[in-house]
C-alpha atoms as a PDB file:
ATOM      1  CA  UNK A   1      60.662 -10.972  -5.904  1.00  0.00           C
ATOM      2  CA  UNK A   2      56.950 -11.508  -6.042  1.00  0.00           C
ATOM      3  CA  UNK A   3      54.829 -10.625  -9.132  1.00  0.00           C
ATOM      4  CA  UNK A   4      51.653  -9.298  -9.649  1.00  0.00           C
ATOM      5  CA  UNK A   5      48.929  -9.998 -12.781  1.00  0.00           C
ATOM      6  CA  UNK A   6      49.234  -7.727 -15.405  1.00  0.00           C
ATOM      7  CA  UNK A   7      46.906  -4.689 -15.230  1.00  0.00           C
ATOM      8  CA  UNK A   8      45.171  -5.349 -17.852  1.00  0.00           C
ATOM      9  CA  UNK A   9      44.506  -8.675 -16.855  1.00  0.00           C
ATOM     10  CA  UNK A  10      43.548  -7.717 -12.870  1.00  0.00           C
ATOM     11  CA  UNK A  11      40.081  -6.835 -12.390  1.00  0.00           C
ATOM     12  CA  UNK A  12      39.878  -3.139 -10.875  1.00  0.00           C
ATOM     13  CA  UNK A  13      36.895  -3.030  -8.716  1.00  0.00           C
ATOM     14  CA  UNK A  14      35.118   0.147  -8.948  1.00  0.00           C
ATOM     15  CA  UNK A  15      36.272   3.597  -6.612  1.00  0.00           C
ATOM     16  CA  UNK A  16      39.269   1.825  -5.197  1.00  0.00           C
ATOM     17  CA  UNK A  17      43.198   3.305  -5.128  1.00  0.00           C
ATOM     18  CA  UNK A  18      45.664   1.027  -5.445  1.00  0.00           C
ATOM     19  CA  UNK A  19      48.304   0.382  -2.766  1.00  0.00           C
ATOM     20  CA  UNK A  20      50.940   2.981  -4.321  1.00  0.00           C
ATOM     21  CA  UNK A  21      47.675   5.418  -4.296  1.00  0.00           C
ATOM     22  CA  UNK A  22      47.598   5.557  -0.998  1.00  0.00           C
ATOM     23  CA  UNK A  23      50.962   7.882  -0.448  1.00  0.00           C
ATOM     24  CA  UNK A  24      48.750  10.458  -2.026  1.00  0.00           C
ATOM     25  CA  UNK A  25      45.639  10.972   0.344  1.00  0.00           C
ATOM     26  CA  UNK A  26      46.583  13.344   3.392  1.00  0.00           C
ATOM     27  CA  UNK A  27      46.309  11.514   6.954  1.00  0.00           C
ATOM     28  CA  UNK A  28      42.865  10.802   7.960  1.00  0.00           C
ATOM     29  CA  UNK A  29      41.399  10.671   4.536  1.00  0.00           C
ATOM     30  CA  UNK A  30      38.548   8.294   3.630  1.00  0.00           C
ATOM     31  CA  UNK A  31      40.017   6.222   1.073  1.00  0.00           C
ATOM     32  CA  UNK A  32      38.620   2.410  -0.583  1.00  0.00           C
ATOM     33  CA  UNK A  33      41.567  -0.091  -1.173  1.00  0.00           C
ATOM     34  CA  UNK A  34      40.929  -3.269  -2.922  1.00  0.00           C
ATOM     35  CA  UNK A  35      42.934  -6.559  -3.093  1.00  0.00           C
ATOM     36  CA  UNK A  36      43.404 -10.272  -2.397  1.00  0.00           C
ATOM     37  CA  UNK A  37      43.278 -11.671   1.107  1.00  0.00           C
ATOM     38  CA  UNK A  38      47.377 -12.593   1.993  1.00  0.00           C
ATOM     39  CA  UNK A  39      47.226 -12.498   5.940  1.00  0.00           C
ATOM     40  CA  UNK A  40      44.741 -12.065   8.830  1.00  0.00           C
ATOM     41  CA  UNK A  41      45.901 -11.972  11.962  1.00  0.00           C
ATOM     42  CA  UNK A  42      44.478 -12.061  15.470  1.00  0.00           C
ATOM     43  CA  UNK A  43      46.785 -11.592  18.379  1.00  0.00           C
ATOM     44  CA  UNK A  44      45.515 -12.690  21.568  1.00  0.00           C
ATOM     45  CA  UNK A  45      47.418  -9.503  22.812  1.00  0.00           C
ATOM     46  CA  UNK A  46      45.195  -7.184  20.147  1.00  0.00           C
ATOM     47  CA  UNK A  47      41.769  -7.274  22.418  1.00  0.00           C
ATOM     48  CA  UNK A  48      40.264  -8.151  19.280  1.00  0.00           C
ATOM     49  CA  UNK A  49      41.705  -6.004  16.766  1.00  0.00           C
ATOM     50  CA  UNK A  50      41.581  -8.312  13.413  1.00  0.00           C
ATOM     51  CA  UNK A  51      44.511  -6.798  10.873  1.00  0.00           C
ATOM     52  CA  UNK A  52      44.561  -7.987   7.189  1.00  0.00           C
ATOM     53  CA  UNK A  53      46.610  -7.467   4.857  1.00  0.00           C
ATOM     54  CA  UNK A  54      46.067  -7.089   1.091  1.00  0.00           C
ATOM     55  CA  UNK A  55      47.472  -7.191  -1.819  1.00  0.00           C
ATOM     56  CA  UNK A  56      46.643  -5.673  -5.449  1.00  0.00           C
ATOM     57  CA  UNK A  57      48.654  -5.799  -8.531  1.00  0.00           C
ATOM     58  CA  UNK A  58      50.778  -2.445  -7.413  1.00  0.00           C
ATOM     59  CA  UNK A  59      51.666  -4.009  -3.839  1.00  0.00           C
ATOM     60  CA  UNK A  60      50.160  -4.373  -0.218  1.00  0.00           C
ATOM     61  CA  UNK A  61      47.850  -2.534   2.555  1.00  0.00           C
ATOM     62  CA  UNK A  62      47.843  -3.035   5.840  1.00  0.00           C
ATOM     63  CA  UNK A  63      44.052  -3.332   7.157  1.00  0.00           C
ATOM     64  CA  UNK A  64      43.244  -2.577  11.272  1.00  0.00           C
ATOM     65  CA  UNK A  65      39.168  -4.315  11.777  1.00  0.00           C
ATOM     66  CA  UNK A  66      38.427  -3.022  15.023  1.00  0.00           C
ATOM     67  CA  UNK A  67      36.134  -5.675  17.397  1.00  0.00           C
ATOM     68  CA  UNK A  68      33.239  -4.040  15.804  1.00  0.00           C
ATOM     69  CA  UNK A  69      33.368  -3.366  12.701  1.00  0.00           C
ATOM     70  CA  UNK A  70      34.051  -7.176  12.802  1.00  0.00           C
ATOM     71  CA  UNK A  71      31.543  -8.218  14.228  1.00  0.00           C
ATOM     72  CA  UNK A  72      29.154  -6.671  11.827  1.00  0.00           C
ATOM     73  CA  UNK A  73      31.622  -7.627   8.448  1.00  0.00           C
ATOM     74  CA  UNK A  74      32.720 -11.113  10.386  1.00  0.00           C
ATOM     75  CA  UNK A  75      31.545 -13.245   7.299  1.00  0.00           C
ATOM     76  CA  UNK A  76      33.554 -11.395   4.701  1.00  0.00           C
ATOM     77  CA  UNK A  77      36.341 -10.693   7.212  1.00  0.00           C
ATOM     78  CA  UNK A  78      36.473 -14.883   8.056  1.00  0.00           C
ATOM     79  CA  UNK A  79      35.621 -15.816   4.185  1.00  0.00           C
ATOM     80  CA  UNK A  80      36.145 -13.208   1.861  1.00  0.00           C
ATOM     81  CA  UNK A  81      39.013 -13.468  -0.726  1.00  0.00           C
ATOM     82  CA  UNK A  82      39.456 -10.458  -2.402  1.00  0.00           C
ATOM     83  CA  UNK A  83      38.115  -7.214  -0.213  1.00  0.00           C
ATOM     84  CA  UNK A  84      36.959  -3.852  -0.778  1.00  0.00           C
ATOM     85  CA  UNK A  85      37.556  -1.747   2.619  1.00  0.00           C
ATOM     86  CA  UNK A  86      36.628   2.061   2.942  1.00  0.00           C
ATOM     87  CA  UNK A  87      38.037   4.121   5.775  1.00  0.00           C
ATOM     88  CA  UNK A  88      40.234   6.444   6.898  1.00  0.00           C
ATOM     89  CA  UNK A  89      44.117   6.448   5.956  1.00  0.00           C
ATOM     90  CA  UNK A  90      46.396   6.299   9.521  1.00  0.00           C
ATOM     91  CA  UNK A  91      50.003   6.865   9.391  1.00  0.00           C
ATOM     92  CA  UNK A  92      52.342   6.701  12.209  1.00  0.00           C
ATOM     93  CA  UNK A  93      55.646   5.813  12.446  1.00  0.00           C
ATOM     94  CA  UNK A  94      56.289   5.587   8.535  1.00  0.00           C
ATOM     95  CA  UNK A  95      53.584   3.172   8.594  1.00  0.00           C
ATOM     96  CA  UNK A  96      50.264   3.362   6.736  1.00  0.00           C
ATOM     97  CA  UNK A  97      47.113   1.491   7.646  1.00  0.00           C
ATOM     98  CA  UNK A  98      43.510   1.646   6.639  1.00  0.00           C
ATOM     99  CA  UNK A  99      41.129   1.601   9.511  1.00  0.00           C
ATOM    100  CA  UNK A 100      37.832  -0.509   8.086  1.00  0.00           C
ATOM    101  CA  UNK A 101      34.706   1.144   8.385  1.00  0.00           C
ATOM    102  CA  UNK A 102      32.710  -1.049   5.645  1.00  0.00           C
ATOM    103  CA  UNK A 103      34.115  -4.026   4.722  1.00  0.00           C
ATOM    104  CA  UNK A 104      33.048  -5.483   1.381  1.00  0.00           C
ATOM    105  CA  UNK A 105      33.589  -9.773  -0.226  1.00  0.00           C
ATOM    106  CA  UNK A 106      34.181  -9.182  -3.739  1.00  0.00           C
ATOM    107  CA  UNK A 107      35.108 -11.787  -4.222  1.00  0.00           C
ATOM    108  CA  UNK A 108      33.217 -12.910  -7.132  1.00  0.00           C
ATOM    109  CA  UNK A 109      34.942 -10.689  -9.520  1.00  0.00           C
ATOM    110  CA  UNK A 110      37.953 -12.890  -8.931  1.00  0.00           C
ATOM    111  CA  UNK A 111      36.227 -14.770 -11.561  1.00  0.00           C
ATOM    112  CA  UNK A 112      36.554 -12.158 -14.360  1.00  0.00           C
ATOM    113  CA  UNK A 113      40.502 -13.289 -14.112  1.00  0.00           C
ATOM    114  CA  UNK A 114      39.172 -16.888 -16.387  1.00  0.00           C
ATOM    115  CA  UNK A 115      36.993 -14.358 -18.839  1.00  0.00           C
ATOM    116  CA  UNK A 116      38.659 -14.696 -22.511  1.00  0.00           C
ATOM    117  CA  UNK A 117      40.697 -11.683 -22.997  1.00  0.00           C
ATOM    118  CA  UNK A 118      38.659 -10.090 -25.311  1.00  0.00           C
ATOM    119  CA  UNK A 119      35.455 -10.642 -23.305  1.00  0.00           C
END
């Protein structure tokens, strides 16, 4: 079983739901999810769909990065570490994926994890 930091030791970033959050929103709802970088993927069979996945300290959500939206987030797509992505919630086949309309690296709050506790 895999764990996750401690929530009060995980840094929130600001306006984001967490991955048990998103069973709330109805379909189609603009939603921001937040979380570490586990898996990109690129099939050659996708026509240049990019999906991510990431994870936050409640569990994981699947990202679809359409050719565009890559093209104009491809640094923090490629680089980024920990991602905030806004868009709408798609569920199909008791499947739920969050189609990235603004893609954000975040990355540097990663470094509040090494912050004394009572910082």
């Amino acid at each position: 079983m895999h764990t996750h930091p401690p929530y009060d030791l995980w840094p929130r970033p600001p306006s984001a739901i967490t991955a048990t959050q998103l069973a709330i929103p109805p379909n189609g709802a603009r939603v921001t999810v937040a979380g570490l970088v586990i898996l990109r993927q690129r099939p050659g069979t996708a026509k240049g769909v990019i999906f991510l996945t990431l994870e936050d300290e409640t569990g994981v959500v699947n990202i679809v990065v359409w050719r565009k939206m890559y093209e104009h987030f491809r640094r923090a797509v490629i680089a980024g570490r920990l991602l905030r992505i806004t868009g709408p919630i798609q569920r199909e086949n008791n499947v739920t994926h969050v189609i990235a309309e603004k893609i954000e690296d975040i990355s540097e709050m990663l470094d509040m994890l090494l912050l004394p506790a009572d910082a």
